[in-house]
C-alpha atoms as a PDB file:
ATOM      1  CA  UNK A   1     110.455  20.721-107.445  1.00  0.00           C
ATOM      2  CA  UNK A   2     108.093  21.903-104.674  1.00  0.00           C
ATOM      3  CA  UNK A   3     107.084  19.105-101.542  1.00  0.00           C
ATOM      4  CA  UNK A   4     103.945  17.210-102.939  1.00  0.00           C
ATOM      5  CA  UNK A   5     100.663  18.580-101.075  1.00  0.00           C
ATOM      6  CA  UNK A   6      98.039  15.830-100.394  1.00  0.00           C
ATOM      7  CA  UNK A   7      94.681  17.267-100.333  1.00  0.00           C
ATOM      8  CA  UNK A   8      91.838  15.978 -97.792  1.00  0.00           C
ATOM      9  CA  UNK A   9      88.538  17.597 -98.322  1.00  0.00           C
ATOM     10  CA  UNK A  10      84.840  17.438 -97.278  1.00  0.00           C
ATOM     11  CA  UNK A  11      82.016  19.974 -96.672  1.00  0.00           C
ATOM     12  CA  UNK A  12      83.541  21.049 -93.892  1.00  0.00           C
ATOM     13  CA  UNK A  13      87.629  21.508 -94.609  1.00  0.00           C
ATOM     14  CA  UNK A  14      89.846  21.606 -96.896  1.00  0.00           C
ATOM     15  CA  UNK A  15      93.326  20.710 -95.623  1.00  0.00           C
ATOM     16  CA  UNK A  16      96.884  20.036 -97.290  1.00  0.00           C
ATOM     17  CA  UNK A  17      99.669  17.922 -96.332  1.00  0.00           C
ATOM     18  CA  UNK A  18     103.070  17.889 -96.994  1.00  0.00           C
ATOM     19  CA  UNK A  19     104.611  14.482 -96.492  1.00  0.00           C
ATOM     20  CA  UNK A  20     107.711  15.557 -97.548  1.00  0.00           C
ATOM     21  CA  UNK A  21     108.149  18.505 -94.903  1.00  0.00           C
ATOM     22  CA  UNK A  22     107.618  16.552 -91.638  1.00  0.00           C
ATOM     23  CA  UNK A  23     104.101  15.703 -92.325  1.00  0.00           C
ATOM     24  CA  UNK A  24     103.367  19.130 -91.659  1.00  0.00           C
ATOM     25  CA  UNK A  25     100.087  20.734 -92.856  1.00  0.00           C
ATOM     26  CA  UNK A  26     100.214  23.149 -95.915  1.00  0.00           C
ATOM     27  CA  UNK A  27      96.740  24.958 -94.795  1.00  0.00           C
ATOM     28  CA  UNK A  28      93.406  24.506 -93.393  1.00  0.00           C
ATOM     29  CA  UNK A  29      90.304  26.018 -94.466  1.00  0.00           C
ATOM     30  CA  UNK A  30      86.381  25.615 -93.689  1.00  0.00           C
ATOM     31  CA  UNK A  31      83.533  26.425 -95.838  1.00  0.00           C
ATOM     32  CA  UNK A  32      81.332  28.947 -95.255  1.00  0.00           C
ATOM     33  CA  UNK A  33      78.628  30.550 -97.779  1.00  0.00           C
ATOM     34  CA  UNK A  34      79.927  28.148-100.585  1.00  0.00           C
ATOM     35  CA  UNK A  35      84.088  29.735-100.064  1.00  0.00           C
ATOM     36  CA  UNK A  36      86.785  28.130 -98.706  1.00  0.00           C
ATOM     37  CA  UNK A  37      88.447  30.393 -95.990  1.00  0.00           C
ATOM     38  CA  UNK A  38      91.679  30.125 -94.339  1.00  0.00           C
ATOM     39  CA  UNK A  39      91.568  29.523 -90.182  1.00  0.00           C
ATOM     40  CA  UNK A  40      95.075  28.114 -89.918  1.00  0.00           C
ATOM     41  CA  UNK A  41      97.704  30.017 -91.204  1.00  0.00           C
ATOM     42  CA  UNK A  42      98.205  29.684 -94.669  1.00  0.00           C
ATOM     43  CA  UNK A  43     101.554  28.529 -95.993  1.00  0.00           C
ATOM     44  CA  UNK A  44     103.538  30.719 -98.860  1.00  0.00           C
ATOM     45  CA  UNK A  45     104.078  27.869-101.806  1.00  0.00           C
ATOM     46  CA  UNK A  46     107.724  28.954-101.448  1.00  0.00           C
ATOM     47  CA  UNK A  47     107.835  27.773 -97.807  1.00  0.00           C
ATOM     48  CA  UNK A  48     106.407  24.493 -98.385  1.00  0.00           C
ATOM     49  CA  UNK A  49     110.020  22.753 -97.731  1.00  0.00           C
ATOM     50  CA  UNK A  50     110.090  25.150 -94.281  1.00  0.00           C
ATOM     51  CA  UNK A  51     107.886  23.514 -91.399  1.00  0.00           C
ATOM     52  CA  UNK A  52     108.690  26.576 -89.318  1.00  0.00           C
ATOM     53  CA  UNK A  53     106.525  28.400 -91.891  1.00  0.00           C
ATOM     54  CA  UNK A  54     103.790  25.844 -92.023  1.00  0.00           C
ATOM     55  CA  UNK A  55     100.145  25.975 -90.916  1.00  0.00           C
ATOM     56  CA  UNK A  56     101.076  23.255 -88.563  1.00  0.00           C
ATOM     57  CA  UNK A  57     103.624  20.393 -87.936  1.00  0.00           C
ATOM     58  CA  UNK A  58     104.055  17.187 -85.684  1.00  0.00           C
ATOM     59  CA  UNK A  59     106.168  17.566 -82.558  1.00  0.00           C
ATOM     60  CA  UNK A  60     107.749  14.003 -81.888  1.00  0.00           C
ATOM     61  CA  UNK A  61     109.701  12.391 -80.149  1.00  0.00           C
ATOM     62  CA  UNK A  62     109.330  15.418 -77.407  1.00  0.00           C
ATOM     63  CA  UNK A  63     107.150  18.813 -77.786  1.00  0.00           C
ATOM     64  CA  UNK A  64     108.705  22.092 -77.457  1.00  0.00           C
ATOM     65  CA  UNK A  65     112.292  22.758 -75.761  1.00  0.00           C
ATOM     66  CA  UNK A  66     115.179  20.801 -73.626  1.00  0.00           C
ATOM     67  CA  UNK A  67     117.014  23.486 -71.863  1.00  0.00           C
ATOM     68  CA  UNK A  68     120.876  23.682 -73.491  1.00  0.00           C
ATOM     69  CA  UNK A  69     119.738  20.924 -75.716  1.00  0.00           C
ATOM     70  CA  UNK A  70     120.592  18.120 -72.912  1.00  0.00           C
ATOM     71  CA  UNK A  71     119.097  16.354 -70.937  1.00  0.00           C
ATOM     72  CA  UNK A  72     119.799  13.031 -67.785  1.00  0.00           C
ATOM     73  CA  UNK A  73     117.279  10.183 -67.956  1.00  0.00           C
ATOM     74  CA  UNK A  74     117.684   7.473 -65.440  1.00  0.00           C
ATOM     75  CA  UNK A  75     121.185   8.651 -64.056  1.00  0.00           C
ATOM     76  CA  UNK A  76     122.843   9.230 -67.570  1.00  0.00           C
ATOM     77  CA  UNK A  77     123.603  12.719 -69.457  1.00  0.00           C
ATOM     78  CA  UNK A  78     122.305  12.682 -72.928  1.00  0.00           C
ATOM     79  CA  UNK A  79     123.321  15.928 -74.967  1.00  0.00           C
ATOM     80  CA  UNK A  80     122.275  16.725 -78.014  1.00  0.00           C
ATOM     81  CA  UNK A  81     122.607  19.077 -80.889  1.00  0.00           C
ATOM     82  CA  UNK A  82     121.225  22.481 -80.750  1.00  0.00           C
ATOM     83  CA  UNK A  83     118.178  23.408 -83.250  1.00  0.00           C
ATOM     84  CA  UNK A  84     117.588  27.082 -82.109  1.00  0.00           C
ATOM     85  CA  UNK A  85     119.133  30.209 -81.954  1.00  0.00           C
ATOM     86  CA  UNK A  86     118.479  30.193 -77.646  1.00  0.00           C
ATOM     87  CA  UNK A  87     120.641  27.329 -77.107  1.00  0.00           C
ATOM     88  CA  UNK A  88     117.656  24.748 -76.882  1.00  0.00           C
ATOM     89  CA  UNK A  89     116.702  21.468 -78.705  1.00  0.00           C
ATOM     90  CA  UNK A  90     113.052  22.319 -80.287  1.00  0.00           C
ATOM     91  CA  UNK A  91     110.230  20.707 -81.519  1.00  0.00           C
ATOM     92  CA  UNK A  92     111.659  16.968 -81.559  1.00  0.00           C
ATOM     93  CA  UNK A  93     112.943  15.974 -84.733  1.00  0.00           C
ATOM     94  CA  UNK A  94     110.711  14.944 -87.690  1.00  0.00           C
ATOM     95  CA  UNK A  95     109.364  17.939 -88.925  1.00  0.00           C
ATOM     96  CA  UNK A  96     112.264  18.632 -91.026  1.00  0.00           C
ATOM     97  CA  UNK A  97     112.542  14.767 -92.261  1.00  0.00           C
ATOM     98  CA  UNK A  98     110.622  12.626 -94.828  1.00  0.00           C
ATOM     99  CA  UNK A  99     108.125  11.018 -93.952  1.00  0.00           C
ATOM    100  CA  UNK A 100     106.469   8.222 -95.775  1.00  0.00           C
ATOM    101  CA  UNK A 101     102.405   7.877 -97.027  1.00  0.00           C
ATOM    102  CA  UNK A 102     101.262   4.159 -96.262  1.00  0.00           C
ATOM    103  CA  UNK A 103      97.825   5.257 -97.794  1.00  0.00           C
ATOM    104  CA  UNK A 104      95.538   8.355 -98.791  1.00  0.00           C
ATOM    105  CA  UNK A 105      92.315   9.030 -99.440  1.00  0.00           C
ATOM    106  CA  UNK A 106      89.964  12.235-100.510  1.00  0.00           C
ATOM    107  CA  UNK A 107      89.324  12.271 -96.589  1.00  0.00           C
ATOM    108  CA  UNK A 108      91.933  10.795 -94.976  1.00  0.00           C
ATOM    109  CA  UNK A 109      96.038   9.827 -95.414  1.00  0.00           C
ATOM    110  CA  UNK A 110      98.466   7.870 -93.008  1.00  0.00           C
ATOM    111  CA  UNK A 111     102.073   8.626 -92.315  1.00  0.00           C
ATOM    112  CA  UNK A 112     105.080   7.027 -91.079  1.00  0.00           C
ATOM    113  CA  UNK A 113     108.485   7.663 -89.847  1.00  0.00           C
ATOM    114  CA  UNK A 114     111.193   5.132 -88.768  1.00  0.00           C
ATOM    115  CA  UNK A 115     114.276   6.499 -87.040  1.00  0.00           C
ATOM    116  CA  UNK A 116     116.665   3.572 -88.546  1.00  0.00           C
ATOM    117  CA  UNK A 117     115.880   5.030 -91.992  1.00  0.00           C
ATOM    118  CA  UNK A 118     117.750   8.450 -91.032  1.00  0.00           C
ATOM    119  CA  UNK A 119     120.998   9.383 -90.281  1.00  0.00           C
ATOM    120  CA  UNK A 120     122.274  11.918 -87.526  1.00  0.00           C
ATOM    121  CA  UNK A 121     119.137  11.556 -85.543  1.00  0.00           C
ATOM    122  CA  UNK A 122     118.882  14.381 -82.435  1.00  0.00           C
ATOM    123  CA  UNK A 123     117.928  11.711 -80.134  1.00  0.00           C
ATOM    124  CA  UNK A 124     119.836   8.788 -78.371  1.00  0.00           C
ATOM    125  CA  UNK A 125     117.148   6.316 -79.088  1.00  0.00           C
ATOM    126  CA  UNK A 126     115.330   4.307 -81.699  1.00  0.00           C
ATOM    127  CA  UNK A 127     111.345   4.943 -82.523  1.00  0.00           C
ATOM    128  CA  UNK A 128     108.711   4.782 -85.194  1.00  0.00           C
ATOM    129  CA  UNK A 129     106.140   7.404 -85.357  1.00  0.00           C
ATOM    130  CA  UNK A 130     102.661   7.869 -87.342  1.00  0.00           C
ATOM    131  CA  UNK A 131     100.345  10.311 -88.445  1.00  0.00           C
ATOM    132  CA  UNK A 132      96.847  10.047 -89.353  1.00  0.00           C
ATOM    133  CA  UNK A 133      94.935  12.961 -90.828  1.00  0.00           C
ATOM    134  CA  UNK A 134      91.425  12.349 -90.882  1.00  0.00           C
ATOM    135  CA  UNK A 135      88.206  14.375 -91.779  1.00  0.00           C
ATOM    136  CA  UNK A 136      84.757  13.310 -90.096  1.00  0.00           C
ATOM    137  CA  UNK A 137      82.197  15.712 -90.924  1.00  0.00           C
ATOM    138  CA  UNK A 138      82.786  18.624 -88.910  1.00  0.00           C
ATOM    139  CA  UNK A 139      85.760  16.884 -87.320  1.00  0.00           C
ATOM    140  CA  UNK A 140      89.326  17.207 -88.383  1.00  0.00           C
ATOM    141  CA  UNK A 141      91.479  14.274 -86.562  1.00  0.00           C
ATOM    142  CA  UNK A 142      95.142  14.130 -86.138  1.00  0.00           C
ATOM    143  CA  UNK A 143      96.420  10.916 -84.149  1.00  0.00           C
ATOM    144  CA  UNK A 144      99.628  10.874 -83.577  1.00  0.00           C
ATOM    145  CA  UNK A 145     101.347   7.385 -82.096  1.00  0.00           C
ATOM    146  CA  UNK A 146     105.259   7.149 -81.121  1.00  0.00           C
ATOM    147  CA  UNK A 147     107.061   3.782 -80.365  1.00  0.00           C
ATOM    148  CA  UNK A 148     110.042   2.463 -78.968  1.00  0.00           C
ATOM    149  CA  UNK A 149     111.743   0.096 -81.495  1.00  0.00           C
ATOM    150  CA  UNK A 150     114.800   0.361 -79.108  1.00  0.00           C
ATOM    151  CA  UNK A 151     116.372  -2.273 -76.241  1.00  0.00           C
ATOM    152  CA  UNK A 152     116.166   0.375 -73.541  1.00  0.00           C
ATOM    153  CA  UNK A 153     112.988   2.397 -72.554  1.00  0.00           C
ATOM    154  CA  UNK A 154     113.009   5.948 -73.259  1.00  0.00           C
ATOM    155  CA  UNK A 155     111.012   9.314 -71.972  1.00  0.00           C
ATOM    156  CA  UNK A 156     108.686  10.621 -75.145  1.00  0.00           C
ATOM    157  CA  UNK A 157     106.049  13.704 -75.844  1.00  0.00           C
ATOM    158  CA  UNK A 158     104.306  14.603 -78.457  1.00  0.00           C
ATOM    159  CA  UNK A 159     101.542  17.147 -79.931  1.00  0.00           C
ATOM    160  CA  UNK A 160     101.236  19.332 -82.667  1.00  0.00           C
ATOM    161  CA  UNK A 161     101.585  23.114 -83.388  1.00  0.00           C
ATOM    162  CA  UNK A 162      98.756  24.981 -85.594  1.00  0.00           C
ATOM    163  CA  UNK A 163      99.016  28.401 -86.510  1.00  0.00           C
ATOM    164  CA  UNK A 164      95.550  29.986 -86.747  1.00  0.00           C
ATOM    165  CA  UNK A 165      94.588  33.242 -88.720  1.00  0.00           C
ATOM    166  CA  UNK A 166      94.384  35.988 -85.908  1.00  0.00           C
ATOM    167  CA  UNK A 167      92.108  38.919 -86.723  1.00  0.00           C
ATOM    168  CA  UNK A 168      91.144  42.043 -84.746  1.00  0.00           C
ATOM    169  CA  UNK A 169      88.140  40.615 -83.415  1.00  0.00           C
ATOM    170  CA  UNK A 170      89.353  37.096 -82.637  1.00  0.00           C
ATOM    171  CA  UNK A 171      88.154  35.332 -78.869  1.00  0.00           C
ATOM    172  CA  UNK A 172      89.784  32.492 -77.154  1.00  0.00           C
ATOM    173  CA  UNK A 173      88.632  30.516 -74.048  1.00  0.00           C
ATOM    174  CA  UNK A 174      91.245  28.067 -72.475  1.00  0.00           C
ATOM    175  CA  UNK A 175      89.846  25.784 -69.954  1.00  0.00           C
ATOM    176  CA  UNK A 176      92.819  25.530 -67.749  1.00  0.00           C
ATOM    177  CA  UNK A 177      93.560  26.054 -64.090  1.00  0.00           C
ATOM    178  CA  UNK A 178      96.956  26.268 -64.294  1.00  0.00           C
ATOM    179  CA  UNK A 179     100.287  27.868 -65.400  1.00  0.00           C
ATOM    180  CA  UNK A 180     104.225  27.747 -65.446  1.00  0.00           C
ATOM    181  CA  UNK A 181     106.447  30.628 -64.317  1.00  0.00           C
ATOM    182  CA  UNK A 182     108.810  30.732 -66.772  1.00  0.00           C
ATOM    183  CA  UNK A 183     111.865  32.352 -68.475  1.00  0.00           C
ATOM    184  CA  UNK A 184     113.021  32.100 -71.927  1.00  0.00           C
ATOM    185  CA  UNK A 185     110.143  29.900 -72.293  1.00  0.00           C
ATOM    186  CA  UNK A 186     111.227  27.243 -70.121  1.00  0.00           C
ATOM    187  CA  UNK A 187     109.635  26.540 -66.758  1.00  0.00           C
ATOM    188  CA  UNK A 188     111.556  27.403 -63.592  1.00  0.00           C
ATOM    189  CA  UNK A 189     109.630  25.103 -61.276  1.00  0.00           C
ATOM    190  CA  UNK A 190     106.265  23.067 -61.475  1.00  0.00           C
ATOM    191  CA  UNK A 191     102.792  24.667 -62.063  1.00  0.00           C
ATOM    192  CA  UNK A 192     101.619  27.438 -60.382  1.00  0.00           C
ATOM    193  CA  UNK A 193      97.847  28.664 -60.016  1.00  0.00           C
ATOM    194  CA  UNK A 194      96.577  30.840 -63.128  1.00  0.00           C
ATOM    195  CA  UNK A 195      97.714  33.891 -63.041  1.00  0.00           C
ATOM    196  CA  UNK A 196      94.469  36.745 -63.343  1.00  0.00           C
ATOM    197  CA  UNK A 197      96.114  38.290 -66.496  1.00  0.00           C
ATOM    198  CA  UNK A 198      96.300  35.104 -68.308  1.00  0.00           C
ATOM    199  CA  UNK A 199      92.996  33.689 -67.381  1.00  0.00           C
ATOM    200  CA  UNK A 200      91.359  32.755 -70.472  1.00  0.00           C
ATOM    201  CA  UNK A 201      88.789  30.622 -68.926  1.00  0.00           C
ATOM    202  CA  UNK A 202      86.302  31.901 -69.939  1.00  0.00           C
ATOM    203  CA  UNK A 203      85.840  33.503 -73.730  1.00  0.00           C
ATOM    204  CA  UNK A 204      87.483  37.036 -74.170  1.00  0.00           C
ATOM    205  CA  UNK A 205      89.166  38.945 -76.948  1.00  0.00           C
ATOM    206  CA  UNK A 206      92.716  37.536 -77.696  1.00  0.00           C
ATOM    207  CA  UNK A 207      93.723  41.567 -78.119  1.00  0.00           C
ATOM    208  CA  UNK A 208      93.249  41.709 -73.953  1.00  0.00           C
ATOM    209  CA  UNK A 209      96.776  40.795 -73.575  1.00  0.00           C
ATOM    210  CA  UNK A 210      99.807  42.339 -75.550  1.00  0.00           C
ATOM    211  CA  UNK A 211     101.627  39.325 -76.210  1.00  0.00           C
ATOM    212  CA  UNK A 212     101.184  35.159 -75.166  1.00  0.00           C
ATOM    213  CA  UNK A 213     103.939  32.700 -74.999  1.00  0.00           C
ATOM    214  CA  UNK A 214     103.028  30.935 -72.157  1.00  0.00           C
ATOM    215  CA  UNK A 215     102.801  26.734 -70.993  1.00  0.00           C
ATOM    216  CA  UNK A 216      99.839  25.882 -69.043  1.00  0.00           C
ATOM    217  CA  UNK A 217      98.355  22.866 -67.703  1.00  0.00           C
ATOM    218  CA  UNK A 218      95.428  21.354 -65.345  1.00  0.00           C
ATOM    219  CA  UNK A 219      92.605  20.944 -67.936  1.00  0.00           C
ATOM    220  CA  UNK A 220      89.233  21.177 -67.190  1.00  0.00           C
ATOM    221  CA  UNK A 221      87.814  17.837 -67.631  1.00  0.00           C
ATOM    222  CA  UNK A 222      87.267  17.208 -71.570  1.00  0.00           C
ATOM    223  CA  UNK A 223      85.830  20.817 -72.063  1.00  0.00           C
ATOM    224  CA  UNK A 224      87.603  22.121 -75.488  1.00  0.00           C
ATOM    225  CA  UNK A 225      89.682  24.821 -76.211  1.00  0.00           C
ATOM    226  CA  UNK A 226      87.284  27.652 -78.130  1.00  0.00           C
ATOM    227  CA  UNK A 227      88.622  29.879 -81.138  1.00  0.00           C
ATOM    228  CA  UNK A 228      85.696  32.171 -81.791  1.00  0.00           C
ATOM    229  CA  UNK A 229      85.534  34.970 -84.970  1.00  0.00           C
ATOM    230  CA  UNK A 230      82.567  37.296 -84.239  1.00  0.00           C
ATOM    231  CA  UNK A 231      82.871  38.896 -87.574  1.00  0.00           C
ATOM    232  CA  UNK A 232      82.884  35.701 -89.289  1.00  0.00           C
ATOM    233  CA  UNK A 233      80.207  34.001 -87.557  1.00  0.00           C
ATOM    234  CA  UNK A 234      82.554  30.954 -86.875  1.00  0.00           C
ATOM    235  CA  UNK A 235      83.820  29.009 -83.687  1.00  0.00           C
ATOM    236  CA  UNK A 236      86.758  26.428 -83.986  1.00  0.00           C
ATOM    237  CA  UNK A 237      86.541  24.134 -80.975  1.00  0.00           C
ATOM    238  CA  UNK A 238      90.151  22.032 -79.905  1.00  0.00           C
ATOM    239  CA  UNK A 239      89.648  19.065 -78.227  1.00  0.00           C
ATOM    240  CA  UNK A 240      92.045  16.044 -77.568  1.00  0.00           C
ATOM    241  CA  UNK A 241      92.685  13.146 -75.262  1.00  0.00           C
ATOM    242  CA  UNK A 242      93.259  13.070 -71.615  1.00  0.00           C
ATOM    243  CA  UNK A 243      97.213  12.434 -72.216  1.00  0.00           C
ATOM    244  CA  UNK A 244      97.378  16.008 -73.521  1.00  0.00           C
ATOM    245  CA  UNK A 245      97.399  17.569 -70.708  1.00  0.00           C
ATOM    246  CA  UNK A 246      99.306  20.446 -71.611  1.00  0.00           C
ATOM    247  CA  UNK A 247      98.515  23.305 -73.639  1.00  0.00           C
ATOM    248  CA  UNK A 248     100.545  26.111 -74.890  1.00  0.00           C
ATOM    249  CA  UNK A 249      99.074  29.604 -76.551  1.00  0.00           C
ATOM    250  CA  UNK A 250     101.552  31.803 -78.768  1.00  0.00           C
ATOM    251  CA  UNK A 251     100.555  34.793 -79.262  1.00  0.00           C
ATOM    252  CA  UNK A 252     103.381  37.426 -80.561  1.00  0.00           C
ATOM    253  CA  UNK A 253     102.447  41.067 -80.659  1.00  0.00           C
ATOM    254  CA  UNK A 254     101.964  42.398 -84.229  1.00  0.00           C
ATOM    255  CA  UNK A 255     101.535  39.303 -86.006  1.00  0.00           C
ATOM    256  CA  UNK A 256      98.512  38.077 -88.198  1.00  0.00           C
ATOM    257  CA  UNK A 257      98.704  34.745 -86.153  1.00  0.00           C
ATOM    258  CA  UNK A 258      98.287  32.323 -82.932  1.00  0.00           C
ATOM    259  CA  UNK A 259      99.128  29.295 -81.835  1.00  0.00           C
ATOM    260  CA  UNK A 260      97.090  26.990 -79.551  1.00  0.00           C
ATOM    261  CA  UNK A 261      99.216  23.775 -79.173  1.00  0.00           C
ATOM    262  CA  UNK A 262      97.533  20.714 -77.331  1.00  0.00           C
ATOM    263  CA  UNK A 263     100.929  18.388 -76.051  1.00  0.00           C
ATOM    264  CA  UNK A 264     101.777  16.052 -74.288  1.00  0.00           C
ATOM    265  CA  UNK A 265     105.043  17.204 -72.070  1.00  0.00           C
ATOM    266  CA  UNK A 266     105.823  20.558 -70.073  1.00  0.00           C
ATOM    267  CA  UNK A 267     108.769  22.824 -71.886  1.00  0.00           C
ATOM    268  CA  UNK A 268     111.926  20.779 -70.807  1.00  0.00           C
ATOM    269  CA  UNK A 269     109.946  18.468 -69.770  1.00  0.00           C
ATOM    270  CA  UNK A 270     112.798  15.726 -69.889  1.00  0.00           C
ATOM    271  CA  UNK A 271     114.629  17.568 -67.051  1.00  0.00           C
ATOM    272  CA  UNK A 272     111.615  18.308 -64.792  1.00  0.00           C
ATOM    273  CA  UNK A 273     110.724  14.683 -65.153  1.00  0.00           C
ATOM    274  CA  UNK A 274     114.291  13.905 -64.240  1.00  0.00           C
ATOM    275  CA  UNK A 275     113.784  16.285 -61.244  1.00  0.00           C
ATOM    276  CA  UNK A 276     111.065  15.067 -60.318  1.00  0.00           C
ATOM    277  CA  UNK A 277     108.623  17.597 -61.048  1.00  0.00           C
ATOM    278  CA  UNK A 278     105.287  16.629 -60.757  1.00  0.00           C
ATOM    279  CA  UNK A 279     102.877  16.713 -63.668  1.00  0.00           C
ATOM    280  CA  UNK A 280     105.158  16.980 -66.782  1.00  0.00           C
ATOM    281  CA  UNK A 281     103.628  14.691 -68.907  1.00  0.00           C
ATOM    282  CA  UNK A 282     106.376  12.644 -69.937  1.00  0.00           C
ATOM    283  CA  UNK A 283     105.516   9.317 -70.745  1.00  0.00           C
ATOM    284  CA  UNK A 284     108.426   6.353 -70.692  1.00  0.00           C
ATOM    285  CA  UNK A 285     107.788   3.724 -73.014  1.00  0.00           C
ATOM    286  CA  UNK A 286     109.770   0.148 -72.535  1.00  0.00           C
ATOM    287  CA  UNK A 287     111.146  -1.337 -75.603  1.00  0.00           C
ATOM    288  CA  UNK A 288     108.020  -2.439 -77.866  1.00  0.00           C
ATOM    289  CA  UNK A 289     105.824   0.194 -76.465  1.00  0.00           C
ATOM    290  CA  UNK A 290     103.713   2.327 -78.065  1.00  0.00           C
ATOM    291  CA  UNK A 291     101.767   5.569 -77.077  1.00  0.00           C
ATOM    292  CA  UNK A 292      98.647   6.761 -79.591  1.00  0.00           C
ATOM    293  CA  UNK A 293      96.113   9.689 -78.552  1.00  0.00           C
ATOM    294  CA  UNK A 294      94.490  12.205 -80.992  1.00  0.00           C
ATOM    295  CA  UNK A 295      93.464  15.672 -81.671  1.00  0.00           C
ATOM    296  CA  UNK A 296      90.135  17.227 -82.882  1.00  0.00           C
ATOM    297  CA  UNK A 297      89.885  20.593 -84.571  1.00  0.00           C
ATOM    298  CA  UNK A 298      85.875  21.175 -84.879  1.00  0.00           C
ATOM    299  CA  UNK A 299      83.666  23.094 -86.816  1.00  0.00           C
ATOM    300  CA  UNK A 300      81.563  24.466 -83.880  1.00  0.00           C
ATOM    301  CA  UNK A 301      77.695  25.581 -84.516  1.00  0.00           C
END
């Protein structure tokens, strides 16, 4: 049988989630002239047991990629098992676990996850994590919380990955003064001033650059990310707390999509925190501790 889809839905969106695939989300839409109308990519029914294929899915207990899937925290070597073809270990490891619905409404559901309830676990520590999906008017919330249920503190990340519709027309604005130098996706050094070519500070066509895989970081205050269709006469604003300080825009060339991911931690973050690389949002939590901060995807005027 197919993953169960939840469906939360208001005048403004009309979003499904897939407890069974990571808490991922199935697809988003918004309503305009009485239609609902995909803005994050829409999942193929077939690929609703793939999160890779999703409209969006939770990155816990890290975001992104730890370079040769290892990693040293506080003087020890932790290595772990590879989950991509380049060698890394991506995307933390929930999205391809159960996770379990502790309620759900027409406009809202909450999700847990408890390490101790799954075996071979790609990470040397205990935690619980949650998801709430919430729609407030225009407003659609994700707030994502990860704890330590362990006897030794940890480093942690966290954020989430949507996939939006791209189309020929599409604009984006980043508000960010800063970028990483990297290769194969994974940062050589700390952040480096925005490069020209990938200043997206201020709204411009998406189609001005051939391709974006790129980590940035140095927000501009609480200003939101903008995702504007001309044609359709619709903005998406993406806005989030302070503790996501990092944002990351995917953009391959050729494809009917984009990704705008607000998180938490640098790529490999682990290691530059370990290095001592300033600014790579990884939080340590003690044993007990708990780290919550949300996400807002807004229906713009």
């Amino acid at each position: 049988m197919p993953p169960t889809v939840h469906l939360l839905e208001n005048d403004y969106w009309q979003i499904g989630i897939l407890p069974e695939t990571g808490a991922s989300v199935a697809f988003g839409r918004v309503r305009q002239d009485g239609k609902w109308h995909d803005v994050l990519r829409p999942t193929d029914t077939a690929d609703y047991d793939n999160p890779s294929k999703c409209a969006s899915f939770v990155l816990i207990p890290w975001s992104n990629r730890i370079r040769d899937a290892r990693f040293r925290f506080r003087g020890v070597e932790h290595q772990l098992k590879p989950s991509s073809g380049d060698g890394t270990a991506s995307h933390g490891d929930t999205r391809r676990r159960i996770w379990q619905v502790e309620s759900a409404g027409q406009e809202r559901i909450s999700l847990s996850f408890d390490s101790t309830a799954h075996t071979s676990m790609n990470f040397p520590w205990q935690f619980a994590a949650a998801v709430v999906y919430e729609l407030d008017g225009p407003d659609f919330e994700i707030t994502l919380s990860l704890k330590n249920i362990d006897t030794e503190a940890f480093p942690g990340g966290m954020g989430h990955h949507p996939y939006f519709v791209r189309t020929d027309d599409v604009q984006l604005e980043l508000p960010v003064d800063w970028q990483y130098e990297m290769v194969n996706s994974l940062p050589t050094g700390g952040a480096v001033p925005l490069d020209p070519g990938l200043d997206f500070r201020t709204l411009r066509p998406l189609n001005d650059v051939a391709t974006l895989d790129h980590l940035f970081r140095g927000r501009q205050g609480d200003k939101p990310a903008r995702i504007v269709y001309p044609d359709r006469q619709l903005e998406i604003q993406i806005a989030s707390d302070p503790i996501f300080e990092h944002l990351i825009a995917f953009a391959p060339e050729g494809k009917p999509f984009f990704a705008v991911e607000p998180v938490t931690n640098a790529n490999d973050g682990f290691n530059l925190y370990e290095q001592g690389i300033a600014g790579n949002g990884v939080f340590v939590l003690e044993p007990g501790e708990e780290q919550r901060a949300s996400i807002h995807l807004r229906v713009a005027p």
